[in-house]
Protein backbone atom coordinates (compact mmCIF):
# COMPACT_ATOMS: atom_id res chain seq x y z
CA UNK A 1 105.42 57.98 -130.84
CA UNK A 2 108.69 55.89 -130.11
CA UNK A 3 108.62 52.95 -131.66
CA UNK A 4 106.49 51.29 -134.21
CA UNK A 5 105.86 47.55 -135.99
CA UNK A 6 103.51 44.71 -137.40
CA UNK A 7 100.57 44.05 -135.31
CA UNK A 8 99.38 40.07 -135.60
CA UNK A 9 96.29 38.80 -134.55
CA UNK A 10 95.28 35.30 -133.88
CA UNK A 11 93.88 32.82 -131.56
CA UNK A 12 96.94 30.31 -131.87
CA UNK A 13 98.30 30.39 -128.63
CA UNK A 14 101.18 27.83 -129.19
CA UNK A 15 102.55 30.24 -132.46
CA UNK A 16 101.96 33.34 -130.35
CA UNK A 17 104.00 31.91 -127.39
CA UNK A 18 106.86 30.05 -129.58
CA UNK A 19 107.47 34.06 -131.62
CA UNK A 20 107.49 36.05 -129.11
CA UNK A 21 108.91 33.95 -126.00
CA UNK A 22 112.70 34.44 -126.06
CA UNK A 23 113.94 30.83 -125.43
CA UNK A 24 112.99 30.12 -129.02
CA UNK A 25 115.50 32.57 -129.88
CA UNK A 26 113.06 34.22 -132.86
CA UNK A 27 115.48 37.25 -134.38
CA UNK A 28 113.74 40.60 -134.42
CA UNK A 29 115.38 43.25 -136.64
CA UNK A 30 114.78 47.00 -135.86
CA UNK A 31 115.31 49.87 -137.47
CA UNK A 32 116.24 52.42 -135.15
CA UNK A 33 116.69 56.29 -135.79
CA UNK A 34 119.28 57.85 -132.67
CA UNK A 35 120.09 61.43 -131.84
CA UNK A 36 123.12 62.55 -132.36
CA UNK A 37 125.97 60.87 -134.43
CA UNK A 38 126.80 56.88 -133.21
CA UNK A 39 130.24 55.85 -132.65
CA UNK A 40 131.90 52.80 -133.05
CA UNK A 41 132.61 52.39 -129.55
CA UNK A 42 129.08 53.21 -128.81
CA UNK A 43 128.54 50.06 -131.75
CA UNK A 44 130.78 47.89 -129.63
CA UNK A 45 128.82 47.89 -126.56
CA UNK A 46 125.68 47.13 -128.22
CA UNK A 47 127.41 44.22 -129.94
CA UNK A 48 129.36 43.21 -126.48
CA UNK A 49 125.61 43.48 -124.53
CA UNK A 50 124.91 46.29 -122.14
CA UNK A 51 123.52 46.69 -118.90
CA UNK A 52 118.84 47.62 -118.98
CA UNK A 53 117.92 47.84 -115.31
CA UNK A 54 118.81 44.86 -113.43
CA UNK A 55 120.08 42.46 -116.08
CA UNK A 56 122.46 42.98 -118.64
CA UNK A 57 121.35 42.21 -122.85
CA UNK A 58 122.54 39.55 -124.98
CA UNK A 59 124.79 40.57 -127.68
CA UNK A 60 123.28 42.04 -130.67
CA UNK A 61 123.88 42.08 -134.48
CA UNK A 62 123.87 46.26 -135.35
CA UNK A 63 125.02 47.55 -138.40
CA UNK A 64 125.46 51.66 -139.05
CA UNK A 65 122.79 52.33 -142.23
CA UNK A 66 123.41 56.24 -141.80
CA UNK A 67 124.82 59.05 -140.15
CA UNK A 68 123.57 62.61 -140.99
CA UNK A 69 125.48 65.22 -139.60
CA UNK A 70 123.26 67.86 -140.98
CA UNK A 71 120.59 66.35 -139.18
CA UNK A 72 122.24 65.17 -135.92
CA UNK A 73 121.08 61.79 -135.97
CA UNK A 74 122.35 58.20 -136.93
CA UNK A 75 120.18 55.60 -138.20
CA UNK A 76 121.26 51.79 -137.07
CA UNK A 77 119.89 48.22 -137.64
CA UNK A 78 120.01 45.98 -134.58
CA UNK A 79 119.15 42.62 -134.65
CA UNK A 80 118.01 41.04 -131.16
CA UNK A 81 116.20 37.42 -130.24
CA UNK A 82 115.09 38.51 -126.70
CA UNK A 83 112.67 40.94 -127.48
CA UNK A 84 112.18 41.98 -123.72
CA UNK A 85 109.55 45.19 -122.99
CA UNK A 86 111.08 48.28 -125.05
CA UNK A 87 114.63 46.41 -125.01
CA UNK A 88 115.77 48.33 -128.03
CA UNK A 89 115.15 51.82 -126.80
CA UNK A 90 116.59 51.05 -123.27
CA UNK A 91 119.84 49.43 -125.10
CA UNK A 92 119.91 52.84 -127.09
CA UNK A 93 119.25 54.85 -123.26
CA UNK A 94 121.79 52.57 -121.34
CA UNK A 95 124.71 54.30 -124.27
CA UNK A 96 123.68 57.53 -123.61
CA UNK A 97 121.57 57.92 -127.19
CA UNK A 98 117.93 59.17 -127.15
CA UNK A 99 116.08 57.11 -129.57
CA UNK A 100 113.60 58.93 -131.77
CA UNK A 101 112.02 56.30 -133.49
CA UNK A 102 112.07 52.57 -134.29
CA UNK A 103 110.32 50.20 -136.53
CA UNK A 104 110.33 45.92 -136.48
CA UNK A 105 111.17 44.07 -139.93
């Protein structure tokens, strides 16, 4: 398992559609666990916005909670208001880090 988060359930369609649709610019903040050890030019381009398949992401807030070297991986926090399908884990892919797990706040 890849990624995991809060599961809502309702039958408000108007709150559903104004948290999750990205023109209302709701922030999403993931905790994301990376292979390998980050670095800060590797920070940058997630902050600058980097290219997922045929479009190119909106900059993001990410701040460096942890880097084990013992371990081999680096923990980051990256704050997004898209929220496009699996848009974290392809921002990790697109700068060449495999992303082991993630969780929403």
């Amino acid at each position: 398992m890849y990624t995991s988060g809060a599961l809502i359930l309702t039958n408000d369609g108007d709150f559903v559609y104004k948290v999750t649709h990205p023109k209302y610019e709701i922030t999403k903040t993931y905790t994301v666990t990376l292979s390998g050890k980050i670095e800060e030019e590797d920070v940058e381009k997630l902050r600058s916005g980097v290219k997922i398949d045929d479009y190119i992401s909106k900059p993001a807030i990410v701040k460096i909670l942890k880097i084990d070297k013992e371990k081999n991986i680096s923990r980051l926090e990256i704050t997004i208001h898209e929220g496009k399908n699996r848009e974290v884990r392809k921002m990790c892919e697109s700068i060449r880090k495999k992303s082991k797990s993630s969780s929403q706040k």
